[in-house]
Each structure stands twice: as C-alpha cells, then as structure tokens.
PDB file of N, CA and C in Angstrom:
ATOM      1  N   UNK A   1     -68.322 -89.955 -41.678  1.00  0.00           N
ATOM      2  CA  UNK A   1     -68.288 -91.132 -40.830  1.00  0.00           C
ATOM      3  C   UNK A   1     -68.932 -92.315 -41.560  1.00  0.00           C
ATOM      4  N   UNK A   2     -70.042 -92.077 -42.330  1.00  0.00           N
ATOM      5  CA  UNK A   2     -70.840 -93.370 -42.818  1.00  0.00           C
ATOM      6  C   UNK A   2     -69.813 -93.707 -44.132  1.00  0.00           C
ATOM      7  N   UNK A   3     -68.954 -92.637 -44.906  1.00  0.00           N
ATOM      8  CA  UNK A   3     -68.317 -93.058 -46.053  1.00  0.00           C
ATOM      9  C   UNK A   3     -66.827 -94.100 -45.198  1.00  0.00           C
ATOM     10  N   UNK A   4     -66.678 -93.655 -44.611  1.00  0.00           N
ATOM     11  CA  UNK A   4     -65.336 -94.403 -43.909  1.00  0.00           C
ATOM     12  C   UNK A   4     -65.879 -95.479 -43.470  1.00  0.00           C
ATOM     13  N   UNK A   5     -67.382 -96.196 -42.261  1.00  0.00           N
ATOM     14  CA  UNK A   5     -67.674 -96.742 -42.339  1.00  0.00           C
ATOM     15  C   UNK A   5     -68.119 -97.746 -43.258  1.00  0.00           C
ATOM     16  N   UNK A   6     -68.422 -97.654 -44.373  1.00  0.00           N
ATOM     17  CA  UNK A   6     -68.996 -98.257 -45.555  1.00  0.00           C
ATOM     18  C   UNK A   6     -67.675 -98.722 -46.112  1.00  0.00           C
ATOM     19  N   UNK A   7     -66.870 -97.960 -46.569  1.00  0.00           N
ATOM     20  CA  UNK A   7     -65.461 -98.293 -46.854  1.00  0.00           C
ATOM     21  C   UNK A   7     -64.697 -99.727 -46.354  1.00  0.00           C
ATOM     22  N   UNK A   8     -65.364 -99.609 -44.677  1.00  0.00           N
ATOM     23  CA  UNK A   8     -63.713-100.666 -44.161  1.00  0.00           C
ATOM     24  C   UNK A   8     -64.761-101.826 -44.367  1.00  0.00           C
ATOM     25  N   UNK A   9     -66.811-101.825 -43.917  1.00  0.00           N
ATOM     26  CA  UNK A   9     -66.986-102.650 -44.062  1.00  0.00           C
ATOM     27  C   UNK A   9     -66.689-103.525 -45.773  1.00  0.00           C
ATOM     28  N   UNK A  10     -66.939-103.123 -46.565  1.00  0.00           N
ATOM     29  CA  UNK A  10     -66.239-103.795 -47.816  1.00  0.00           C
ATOM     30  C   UNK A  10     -65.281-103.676 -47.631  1.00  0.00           C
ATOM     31  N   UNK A  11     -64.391-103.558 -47.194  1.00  0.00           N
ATOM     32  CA  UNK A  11     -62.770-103.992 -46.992  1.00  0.00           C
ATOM     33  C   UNK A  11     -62.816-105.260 -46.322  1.00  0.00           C
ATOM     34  N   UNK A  12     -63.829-105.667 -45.298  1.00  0.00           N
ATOM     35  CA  UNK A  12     -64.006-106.647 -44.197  1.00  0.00           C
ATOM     36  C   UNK A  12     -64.338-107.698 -45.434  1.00  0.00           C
ATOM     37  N   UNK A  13     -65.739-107.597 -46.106  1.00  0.00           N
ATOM     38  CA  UNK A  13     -66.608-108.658 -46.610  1.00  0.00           C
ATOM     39  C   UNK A  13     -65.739-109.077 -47.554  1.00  0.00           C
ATOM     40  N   UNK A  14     -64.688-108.432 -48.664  1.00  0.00           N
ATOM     41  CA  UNK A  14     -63.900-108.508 -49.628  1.00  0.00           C
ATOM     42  C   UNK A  14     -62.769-109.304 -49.448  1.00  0.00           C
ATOM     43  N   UNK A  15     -61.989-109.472 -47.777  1.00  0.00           N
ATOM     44  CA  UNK A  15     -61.494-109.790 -47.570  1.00  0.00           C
ATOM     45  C   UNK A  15     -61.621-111.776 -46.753  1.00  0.00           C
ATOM     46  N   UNK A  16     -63.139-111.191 -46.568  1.00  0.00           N
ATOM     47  CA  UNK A  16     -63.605-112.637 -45.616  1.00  0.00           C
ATOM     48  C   UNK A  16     -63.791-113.382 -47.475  1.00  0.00           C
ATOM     49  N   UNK A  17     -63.956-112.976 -48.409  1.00  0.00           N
ATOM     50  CA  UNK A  17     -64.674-113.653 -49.459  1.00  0.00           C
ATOM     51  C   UNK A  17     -63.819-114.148 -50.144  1.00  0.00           C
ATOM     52  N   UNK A  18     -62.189-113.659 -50.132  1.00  0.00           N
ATOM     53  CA  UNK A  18     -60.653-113.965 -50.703  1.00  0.00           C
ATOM     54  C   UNK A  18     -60.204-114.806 -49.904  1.00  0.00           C
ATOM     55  N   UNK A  19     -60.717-115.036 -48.172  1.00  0.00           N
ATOM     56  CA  UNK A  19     -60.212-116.051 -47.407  1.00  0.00           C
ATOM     57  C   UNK A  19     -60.391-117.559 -47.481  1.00  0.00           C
ATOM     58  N   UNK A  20     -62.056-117.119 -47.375  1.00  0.00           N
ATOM     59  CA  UNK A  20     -62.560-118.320 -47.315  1.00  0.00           C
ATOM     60  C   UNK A  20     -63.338-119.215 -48.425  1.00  0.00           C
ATOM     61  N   UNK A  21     -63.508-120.492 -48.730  1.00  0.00           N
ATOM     62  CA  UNK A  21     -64.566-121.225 -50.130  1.00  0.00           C
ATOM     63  C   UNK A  21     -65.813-121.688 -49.298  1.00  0.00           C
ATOM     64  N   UNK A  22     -66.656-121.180 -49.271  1.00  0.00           N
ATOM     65  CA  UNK A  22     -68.201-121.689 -49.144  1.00  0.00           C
ATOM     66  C   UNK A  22     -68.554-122.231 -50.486  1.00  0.00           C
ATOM     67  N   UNK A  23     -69.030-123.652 -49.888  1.00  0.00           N
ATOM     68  CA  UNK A  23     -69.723-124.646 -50.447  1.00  0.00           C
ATOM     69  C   UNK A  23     -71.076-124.663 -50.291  1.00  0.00           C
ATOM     70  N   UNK A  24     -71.892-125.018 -51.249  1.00  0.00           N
ATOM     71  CA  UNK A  24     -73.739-125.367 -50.474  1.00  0.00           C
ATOM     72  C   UNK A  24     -73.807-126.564 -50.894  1.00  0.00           C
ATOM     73  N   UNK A  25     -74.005-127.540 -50.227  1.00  0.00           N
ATOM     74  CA  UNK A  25     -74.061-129.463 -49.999  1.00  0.00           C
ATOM     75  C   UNK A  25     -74.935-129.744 -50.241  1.00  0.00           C
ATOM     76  N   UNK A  26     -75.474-130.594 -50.606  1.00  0.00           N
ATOM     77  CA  UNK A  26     -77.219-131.054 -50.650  1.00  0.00           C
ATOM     78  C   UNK A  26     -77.608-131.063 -49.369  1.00  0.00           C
ATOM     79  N   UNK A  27     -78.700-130.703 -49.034  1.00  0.00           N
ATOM     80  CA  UNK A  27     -79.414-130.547 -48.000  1.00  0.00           C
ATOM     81  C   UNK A  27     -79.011-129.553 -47.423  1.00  0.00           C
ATOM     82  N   UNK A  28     -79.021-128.735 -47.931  1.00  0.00           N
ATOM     83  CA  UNK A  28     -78.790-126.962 -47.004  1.00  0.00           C
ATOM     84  C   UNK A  28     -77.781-126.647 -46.263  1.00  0.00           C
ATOM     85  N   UNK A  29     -76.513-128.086 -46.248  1.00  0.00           N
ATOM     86  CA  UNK A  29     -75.618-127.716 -45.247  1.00  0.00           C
ATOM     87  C   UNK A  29     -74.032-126.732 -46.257  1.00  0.00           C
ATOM     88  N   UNK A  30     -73.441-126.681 -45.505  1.00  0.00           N
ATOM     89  CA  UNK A  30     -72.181-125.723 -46.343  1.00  0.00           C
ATOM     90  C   UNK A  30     -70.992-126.201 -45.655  1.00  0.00           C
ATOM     91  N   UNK A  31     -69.983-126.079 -46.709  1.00  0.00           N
ATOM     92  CA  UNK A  31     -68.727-126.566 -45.953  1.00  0.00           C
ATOM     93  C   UNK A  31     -68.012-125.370 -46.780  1.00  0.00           C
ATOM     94  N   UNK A  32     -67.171-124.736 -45.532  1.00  0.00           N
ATOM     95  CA  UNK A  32     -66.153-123.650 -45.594  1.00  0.00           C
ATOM     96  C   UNK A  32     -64.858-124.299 -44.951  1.00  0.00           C
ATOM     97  N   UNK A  33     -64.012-123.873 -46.805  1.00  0.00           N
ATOM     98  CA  UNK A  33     -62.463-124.282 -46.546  1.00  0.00           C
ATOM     99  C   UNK A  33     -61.979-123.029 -46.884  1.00  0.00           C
ATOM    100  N   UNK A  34     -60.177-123.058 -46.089  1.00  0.00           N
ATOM    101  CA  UNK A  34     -59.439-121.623 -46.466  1.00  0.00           C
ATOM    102  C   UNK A  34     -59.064-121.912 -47.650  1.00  0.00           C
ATOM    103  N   UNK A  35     -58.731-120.654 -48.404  1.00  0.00           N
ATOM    104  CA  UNK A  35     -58.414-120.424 -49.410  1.00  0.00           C
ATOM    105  C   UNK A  35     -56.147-120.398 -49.454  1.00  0.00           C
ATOM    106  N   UNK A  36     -56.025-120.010 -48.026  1.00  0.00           N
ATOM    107  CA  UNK A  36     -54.872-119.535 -48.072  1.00  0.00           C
ATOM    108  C   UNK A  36     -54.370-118.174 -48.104  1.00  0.00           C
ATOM    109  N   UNK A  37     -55.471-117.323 -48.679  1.00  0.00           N
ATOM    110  CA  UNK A  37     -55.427-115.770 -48.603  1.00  0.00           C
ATOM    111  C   UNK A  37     -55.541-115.700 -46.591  1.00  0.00           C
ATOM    112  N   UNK A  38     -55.031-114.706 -45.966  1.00  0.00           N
ATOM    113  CA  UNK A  38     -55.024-114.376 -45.045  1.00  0.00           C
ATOM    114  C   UNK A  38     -56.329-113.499 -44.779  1.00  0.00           C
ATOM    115  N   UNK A  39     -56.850-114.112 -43.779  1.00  0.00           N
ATOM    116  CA  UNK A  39     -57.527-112.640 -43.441  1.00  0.00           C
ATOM    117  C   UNK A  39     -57.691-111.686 -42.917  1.00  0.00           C
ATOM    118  N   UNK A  40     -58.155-110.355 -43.570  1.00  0.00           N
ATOM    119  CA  UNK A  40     -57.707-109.009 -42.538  1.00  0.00           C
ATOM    120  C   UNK A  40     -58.380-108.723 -41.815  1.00  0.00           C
ATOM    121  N   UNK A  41     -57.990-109.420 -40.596  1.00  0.00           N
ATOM    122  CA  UNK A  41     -58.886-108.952 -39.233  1.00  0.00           C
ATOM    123  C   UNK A  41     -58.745-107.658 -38.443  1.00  0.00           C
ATOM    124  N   UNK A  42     -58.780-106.371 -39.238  1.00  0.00           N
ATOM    125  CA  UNK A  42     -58.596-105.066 -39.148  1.00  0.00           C
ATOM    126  C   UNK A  42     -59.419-104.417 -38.192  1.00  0.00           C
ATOM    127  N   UNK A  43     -60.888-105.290 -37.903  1.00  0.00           N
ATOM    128  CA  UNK A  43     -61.787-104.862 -37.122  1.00  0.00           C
ATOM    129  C   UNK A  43     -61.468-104.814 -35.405  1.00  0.00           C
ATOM    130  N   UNK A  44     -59.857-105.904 -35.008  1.00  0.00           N
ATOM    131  CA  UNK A  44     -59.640-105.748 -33.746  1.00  0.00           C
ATOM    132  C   UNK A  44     -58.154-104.280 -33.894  1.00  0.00           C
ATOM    133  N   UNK A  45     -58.369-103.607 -34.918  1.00  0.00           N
ATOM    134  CA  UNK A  45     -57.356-102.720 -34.575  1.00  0.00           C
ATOM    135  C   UNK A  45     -58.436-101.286 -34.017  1.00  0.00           C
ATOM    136  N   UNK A  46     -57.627-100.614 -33.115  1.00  0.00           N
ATOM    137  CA  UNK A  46     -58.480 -99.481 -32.852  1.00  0.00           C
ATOM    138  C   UNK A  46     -58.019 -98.047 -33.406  1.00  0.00           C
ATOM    139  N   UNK A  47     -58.111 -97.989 -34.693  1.00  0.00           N
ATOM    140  CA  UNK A  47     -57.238 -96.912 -35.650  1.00  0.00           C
ATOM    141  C   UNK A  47     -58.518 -96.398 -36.016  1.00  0.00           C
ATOM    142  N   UNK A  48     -59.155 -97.826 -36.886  1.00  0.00           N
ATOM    143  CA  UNK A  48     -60.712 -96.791 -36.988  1.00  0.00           C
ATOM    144  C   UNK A  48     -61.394 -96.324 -35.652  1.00  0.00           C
ATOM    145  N   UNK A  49     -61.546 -97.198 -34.846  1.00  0.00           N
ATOM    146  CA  UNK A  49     -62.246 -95.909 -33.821  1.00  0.00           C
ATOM    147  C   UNK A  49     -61.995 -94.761 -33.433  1.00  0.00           C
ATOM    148  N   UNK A  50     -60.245 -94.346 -33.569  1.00  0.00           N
ATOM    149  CA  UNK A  50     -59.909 -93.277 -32.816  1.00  0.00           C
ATOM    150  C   UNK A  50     -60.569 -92.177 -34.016  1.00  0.00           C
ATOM    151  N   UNK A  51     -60.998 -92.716 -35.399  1.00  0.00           N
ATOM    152  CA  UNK A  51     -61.093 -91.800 -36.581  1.00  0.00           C
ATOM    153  C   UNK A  51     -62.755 -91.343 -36.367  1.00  0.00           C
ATOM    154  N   UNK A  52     -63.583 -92.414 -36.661  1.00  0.00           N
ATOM    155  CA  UNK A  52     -64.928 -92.479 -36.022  1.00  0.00           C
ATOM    156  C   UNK A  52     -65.823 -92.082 -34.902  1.00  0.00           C
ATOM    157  N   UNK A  53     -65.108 -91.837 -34.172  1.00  0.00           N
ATOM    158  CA  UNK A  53     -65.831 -92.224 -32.553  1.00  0.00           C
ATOM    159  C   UNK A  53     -65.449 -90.716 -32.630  1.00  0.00           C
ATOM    160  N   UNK A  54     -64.589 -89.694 -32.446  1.00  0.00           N
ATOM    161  CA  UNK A  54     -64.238 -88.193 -32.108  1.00  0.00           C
ATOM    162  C   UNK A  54     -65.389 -87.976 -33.450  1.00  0.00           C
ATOM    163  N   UNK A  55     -65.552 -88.032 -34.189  1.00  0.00           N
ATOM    164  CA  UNK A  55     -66.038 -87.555 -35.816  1.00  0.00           C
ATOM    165  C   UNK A  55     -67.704 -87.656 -34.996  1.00  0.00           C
ATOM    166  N   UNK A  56     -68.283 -89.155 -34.874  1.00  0.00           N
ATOM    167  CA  UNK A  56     -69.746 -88.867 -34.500  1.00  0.00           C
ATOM    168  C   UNK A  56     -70.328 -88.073 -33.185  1.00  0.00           C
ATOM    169  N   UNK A  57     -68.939 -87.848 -31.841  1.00  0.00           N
ATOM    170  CA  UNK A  57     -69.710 -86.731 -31.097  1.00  0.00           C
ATOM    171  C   UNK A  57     -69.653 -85.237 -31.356  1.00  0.00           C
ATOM    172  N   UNK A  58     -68.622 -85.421 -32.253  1.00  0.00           N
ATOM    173  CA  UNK A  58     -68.913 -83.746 -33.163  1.00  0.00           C
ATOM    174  C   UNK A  58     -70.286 -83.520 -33.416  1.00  0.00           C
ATOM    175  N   UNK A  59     -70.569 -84.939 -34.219  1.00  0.00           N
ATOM    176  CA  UNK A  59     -71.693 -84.454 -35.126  1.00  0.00           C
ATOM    177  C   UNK A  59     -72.703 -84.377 -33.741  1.00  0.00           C
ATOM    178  N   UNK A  60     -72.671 -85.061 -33.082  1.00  0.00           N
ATOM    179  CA  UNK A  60     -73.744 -84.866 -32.396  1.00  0.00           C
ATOM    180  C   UNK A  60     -73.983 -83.536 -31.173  1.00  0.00           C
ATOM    181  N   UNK A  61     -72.570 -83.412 -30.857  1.00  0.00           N
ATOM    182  CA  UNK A  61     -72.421 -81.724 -30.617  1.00  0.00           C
ATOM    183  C   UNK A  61     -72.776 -80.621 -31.428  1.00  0.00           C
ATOM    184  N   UNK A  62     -73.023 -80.633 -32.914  1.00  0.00           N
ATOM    185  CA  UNK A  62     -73.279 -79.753 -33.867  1.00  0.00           C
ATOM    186  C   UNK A  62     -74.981 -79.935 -33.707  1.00  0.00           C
ATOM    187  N   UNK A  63     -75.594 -81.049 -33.342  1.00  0.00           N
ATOM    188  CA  UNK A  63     -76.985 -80.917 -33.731  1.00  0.00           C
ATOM    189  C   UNK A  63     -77.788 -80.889 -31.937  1.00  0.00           C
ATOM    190  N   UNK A  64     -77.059 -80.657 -31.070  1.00  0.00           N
ATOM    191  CA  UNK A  64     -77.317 -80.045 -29.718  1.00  0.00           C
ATOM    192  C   UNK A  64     -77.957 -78.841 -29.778  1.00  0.00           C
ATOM    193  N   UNK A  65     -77.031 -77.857 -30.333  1.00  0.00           N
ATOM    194  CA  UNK A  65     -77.890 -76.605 -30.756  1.00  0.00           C
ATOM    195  C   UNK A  65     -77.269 -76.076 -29.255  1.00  0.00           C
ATOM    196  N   UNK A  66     -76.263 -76.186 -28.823  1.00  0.00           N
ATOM    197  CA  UNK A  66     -75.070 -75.417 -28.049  1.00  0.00           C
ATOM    198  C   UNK A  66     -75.019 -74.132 -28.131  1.00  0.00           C
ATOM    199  N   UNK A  67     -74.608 -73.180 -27.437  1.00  0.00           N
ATOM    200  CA  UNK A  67     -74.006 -71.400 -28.080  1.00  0.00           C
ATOM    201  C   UNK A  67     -72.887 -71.942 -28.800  1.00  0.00           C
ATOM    202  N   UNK A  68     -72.855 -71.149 -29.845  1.00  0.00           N
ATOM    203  CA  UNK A  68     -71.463 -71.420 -30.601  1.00  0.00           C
ATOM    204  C   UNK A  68     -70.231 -71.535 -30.142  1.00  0.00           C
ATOM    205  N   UNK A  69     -70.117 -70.398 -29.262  1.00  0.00           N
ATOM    206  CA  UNK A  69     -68.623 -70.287 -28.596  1.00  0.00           C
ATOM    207  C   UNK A  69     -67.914 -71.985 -27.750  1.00  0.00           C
ATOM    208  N   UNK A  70     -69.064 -72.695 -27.477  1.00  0.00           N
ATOM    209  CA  UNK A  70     -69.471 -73.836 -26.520  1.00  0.00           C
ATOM    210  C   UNK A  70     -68.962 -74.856 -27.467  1.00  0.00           C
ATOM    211  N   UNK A  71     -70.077 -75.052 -28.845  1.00  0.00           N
ATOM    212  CA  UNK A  71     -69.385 -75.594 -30.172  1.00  0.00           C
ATOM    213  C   UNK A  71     -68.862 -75.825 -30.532  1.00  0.00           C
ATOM    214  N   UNK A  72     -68.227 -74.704 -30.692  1.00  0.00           N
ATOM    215  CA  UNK A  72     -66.893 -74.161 -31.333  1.00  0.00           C
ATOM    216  C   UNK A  72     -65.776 -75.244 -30.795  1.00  0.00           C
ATOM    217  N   UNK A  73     -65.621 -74.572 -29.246  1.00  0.00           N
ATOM    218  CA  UNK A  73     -64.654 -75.275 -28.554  1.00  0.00           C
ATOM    219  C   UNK A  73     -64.750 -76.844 -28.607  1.00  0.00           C
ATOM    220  N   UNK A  74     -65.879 -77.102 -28.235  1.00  0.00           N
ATOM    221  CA  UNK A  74     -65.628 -78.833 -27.918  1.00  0.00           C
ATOM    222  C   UNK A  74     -65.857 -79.556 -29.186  1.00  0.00           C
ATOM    223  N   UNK A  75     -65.757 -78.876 -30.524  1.00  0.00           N
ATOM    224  CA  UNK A  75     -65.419 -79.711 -31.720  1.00  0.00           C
ATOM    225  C   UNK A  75     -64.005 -79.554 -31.731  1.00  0.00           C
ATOM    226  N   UNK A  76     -63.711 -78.354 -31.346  1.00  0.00           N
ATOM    227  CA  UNK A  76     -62.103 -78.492 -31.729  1.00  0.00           C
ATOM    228  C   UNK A  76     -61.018 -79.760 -30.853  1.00  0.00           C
ATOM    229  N   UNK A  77     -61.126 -79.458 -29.266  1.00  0.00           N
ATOM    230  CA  UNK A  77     -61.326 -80.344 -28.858  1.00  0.00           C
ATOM    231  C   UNK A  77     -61.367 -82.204 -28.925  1.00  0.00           C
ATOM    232  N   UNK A  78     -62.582 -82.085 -29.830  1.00  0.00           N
ATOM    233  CA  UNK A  78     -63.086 -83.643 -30.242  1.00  0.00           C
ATOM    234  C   UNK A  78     -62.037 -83.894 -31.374  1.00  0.00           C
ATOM    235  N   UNK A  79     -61.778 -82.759 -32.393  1.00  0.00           N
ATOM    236  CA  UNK A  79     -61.234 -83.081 -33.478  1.00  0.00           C
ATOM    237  C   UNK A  79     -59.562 -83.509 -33.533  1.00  0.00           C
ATOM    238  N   UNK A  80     -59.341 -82.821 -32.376  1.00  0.00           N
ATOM    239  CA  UNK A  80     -57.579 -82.504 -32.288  1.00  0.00           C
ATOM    240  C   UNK A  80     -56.894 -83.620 -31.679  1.00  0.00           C
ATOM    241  N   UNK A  81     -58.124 -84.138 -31.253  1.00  0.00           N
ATOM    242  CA  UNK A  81     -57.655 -85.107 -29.984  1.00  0.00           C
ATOM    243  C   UNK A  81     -57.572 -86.847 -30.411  1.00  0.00           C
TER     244      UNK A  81
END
C-alpha cells in the first residue's frame, strides 16, 4: 500500500511540475503560468482507492489477532472484492 501510494504521489508532483512555471518575484511573491502540458488530475479517479482502501483493512484485519479461520475469510473477502 505505501509503495503504490508513494508511486501515484510522484506521479501527482511530476505531473503538477510539467504543468505548471513558478516564478519567485522580488519580494517573496510568485507568479504561476501553464506550461501547456495538461495536468493529470488522477487523484479525482477512484481506481486507486478501490486498490488501497480493500489492501489497508486487510492489513489491519491481519494485525487484530482474529482466529484464523475468521482471517482467513474476511481477507479473502476484502481481497476479491
């Protein structure tokens, strides 16, 4: 979960940094123009969550300390689904 996480966020920052030109002005101010690159606003799709979100209540079903048989089931469950 944290490698997939880590992943899209540099996919995000990589993509905001190809979009946009930050300037620093005298006096601390900044002016941001587009570049023309599009940006991938991937964060309103819900593809990663359906990947993420089943993945961290596994994990957190695995560290419950459940009977196995209990486990067992509601990872499979979490995973299939």
């Amino acid at each position: 979960v944290t490698c997939i996480t880590t992943y899209r966020n540099f996919g995000y920052y990589n993509s905001w940094v190809e979009a946009f030109k930050v300037v620093a002005n005298d006096g601390g101010d900044y002016t941001v123009t587009l570049t023309g690159t599009p940006f991938f606003d991937e964060y309103r799709d819900r593809g990663d969550w359906m990947l993420t979100l089943p993945l961290l209540l596994i994990e957190l079903i695995l560290v419950m300390k459940l009977p196995h048989e209990e486990t067992v089931s509601l990872c499979w469950k979490l995973g299939v689904a």
